[in-house]
C-alpha atoms as a PDB file:
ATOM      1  CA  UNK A   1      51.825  18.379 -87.234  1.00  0.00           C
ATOM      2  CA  UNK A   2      50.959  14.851 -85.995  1.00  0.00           C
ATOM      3  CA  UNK A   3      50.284  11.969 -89.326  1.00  0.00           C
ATOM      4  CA  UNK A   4      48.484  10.650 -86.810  1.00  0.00           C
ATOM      5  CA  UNK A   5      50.095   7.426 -86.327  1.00  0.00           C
ATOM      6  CA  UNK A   6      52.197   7.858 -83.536  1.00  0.00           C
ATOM      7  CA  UNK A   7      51.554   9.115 -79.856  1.00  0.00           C
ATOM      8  CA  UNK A   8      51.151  13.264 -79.308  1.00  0.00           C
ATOM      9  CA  UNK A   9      54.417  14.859 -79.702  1.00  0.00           C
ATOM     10  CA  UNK A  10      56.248  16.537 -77.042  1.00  0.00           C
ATOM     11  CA  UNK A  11      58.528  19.464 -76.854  1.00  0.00           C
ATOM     12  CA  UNK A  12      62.149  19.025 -74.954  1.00  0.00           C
ATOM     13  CA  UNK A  13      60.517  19.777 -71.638  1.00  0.00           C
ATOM     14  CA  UNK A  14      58.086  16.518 -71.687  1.00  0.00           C
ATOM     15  CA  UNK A  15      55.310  18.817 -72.433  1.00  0.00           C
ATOM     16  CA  UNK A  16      52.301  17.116 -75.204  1.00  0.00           C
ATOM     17  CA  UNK A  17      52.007  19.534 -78.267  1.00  0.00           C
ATOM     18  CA  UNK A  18      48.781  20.356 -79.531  1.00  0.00           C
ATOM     19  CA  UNK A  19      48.110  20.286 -83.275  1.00  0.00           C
ATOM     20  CA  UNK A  20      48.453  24.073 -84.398  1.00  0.00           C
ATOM     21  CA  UNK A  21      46.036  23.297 -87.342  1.00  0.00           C
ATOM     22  CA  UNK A  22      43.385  21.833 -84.673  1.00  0.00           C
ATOM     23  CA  UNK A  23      44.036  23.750 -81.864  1.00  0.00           C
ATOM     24  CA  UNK A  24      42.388  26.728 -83.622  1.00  0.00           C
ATOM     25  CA  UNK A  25      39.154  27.182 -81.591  1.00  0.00           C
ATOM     26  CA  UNK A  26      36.549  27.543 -85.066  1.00  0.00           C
ATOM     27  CA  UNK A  27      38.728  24.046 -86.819  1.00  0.00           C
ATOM     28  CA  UNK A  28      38.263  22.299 -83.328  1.00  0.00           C
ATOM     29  CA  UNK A  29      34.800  22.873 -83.250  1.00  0.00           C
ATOM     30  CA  UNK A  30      34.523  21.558 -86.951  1.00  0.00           C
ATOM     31  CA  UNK A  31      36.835  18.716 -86.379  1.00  0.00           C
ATOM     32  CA  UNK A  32      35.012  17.681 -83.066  1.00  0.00           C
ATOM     33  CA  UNK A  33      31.216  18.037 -84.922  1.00  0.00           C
ATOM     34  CA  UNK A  34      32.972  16.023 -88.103  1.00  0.00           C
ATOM     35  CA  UNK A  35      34.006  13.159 -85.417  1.00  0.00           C
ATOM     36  CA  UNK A  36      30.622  12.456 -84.288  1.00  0.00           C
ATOM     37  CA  UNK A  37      29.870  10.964 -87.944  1.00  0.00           C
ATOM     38  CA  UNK A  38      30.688   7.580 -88.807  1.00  0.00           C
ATOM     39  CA  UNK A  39      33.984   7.439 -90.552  1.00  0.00           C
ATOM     40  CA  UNK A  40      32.666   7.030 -94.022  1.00  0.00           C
ATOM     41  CA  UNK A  41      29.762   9.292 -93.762  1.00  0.00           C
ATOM     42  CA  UNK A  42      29.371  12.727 -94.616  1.00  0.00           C
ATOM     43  CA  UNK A  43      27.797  16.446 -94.145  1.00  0.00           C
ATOM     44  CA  UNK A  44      26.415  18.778 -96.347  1.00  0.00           C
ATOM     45  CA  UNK A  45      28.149  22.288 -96.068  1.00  0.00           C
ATOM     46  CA  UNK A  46      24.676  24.095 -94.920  1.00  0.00           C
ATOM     47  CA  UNK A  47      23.935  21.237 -92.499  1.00  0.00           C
ATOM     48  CA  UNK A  48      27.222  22.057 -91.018  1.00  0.00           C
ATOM     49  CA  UNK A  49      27.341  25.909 -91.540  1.00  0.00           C
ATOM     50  CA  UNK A  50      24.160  25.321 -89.459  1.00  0.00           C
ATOM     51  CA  UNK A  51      25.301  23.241 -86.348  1.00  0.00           C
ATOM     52  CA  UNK A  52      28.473  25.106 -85.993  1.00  0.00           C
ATOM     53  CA  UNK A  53      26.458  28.748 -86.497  1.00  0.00           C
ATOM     54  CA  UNK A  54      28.929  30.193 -88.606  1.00  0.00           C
ATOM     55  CA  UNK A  55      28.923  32.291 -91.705  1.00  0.00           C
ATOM     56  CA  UNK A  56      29.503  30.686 -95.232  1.00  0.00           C
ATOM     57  CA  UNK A  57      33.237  32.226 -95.725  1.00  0.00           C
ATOM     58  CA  UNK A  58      34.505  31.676 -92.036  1.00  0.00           C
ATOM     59  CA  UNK A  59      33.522  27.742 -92.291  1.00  0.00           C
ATOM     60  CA  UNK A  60      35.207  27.721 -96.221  1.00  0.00           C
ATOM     61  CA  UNK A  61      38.663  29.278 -94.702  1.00  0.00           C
ATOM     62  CA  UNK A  62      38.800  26.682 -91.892  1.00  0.00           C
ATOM     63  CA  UNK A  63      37.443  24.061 -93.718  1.00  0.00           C
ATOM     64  CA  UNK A  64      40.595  25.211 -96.656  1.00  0.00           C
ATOM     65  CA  UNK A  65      42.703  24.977 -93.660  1.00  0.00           C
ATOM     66  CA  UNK A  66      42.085  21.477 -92.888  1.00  0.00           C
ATOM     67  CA  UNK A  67      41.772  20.068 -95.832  1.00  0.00           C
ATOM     68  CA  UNK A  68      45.287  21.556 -96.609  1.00  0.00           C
ATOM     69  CA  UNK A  69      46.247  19.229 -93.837  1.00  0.00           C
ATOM     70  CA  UNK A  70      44.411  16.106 -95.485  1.00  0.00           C
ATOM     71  CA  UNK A  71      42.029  15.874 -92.245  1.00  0.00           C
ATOM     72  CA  UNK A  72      38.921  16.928 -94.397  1.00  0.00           C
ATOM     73  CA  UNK A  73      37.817  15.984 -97.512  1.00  0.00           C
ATOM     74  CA  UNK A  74      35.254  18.451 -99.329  1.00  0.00           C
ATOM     75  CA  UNK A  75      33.321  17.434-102.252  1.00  0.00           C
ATOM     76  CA  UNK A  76      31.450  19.332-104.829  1.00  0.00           C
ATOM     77  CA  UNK A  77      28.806  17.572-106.383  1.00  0.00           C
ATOM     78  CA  UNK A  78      24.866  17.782-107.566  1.00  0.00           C
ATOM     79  CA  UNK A  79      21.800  16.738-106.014  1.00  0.00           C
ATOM     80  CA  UNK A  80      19.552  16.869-108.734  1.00  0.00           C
ATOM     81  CA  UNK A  81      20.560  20.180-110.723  1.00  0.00           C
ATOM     82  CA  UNK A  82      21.493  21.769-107.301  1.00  0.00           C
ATOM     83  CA  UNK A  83      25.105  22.071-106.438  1.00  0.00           C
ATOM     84  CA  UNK A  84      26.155  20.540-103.161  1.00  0.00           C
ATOM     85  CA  UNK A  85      29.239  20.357-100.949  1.00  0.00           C
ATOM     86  CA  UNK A  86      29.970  17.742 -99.078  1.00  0.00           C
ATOM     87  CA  UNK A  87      32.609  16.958 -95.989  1.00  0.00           C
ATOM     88  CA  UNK A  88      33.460  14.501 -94.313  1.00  0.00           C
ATOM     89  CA  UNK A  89      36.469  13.992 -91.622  1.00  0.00           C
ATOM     90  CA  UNK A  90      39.291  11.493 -93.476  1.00  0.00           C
ATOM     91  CA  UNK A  91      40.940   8.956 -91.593  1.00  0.00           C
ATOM     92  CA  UNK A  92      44.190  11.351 -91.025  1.00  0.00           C
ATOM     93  CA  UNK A  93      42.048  13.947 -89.789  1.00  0.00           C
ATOM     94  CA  UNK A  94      40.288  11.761 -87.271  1.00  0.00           C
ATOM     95  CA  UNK A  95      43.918  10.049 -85.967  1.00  0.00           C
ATOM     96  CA  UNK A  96      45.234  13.717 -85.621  1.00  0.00           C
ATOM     97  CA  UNK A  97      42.308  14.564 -83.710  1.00  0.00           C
ATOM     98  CA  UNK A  98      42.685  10.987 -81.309  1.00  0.00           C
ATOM     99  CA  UNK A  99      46.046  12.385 -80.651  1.00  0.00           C
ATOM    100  CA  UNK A 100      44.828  16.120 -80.283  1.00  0.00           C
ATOM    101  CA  UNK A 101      42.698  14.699 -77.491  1.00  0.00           C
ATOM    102  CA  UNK A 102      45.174  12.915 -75.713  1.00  0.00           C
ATOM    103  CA  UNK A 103      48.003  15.268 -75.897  1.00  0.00           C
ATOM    104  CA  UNK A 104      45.309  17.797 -74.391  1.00  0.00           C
ATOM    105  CA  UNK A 105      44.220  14.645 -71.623  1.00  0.00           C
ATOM    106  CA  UNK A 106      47.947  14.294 -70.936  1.00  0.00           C
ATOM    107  CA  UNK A 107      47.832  17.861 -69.829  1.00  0.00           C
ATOM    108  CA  UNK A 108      44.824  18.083 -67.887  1.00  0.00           C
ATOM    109  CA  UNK A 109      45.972  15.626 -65.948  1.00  0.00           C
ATOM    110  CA  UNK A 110      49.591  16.856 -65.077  1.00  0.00           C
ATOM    111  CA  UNK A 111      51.457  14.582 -66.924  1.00  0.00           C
ATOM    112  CA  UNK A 112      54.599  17.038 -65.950  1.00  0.00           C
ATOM    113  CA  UNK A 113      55.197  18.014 -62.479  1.00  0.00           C
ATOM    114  CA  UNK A 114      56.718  22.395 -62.968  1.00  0.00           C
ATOM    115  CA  UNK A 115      57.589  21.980 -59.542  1.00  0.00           C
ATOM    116  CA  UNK A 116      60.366  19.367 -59.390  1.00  0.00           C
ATOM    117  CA  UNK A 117      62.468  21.747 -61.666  1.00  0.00           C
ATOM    118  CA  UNK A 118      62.521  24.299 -59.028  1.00  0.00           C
END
């Protein structure tokens, strides 16, 4: 896992490694929606559980998952005497996703030629 303060990793063959905790196709969407918010700002759990379209528990497990990871931060509070939960995308979570990106560029492009080993 990436502390996202140094370029993507890469495996003995030259290869970028995607984030395992990222890479996840339901915490990539939530990390990629979470990046579109100013760093500071954050999302109430429904608002989310809405744009994402997924059910309460499957957003709570990922959402577990990534905070786990310090790339999320989810807040309980009250608005009024209503309970709400809060996330927002810390600044380790958005690094690891800057290099989650560009390990994934690195490889779209070809950053490794297979074919020279041959």
């Amino acid at each position: 896992m990436t502390d996202g303060t140094r370029p993507p990793i890469e495996d003995g063959g030259g290869i970028p490694e995607l984030d395992p905790v990222i890479h996840a196709q339901a915490r990539l969407r939530v990390v990629s929606a979470l990046s579109t918010l100013r760093e500071a700002d954050r999302i109430a759990f429904p608002r989310l559980q809405d744009i994402l379209q997924m059910t309460a528990g499957n957003l709570s497990v990922h959402l577990r998952k990534l905070e786990d990871a310090g790339y999320v931060e989810v807040t309980k509070t009250h608005q009024g005497r209503t309970p709400a939960t809060l996330v927002r995308l810390t600044r380790r979570g958005r690094l690891a996703f800057e290099d989650y990106t560009a390990a994934l560029r690195a490889l779209l492009a070809g950053g490794t030629n297979l074919q020279e080993e041959s």
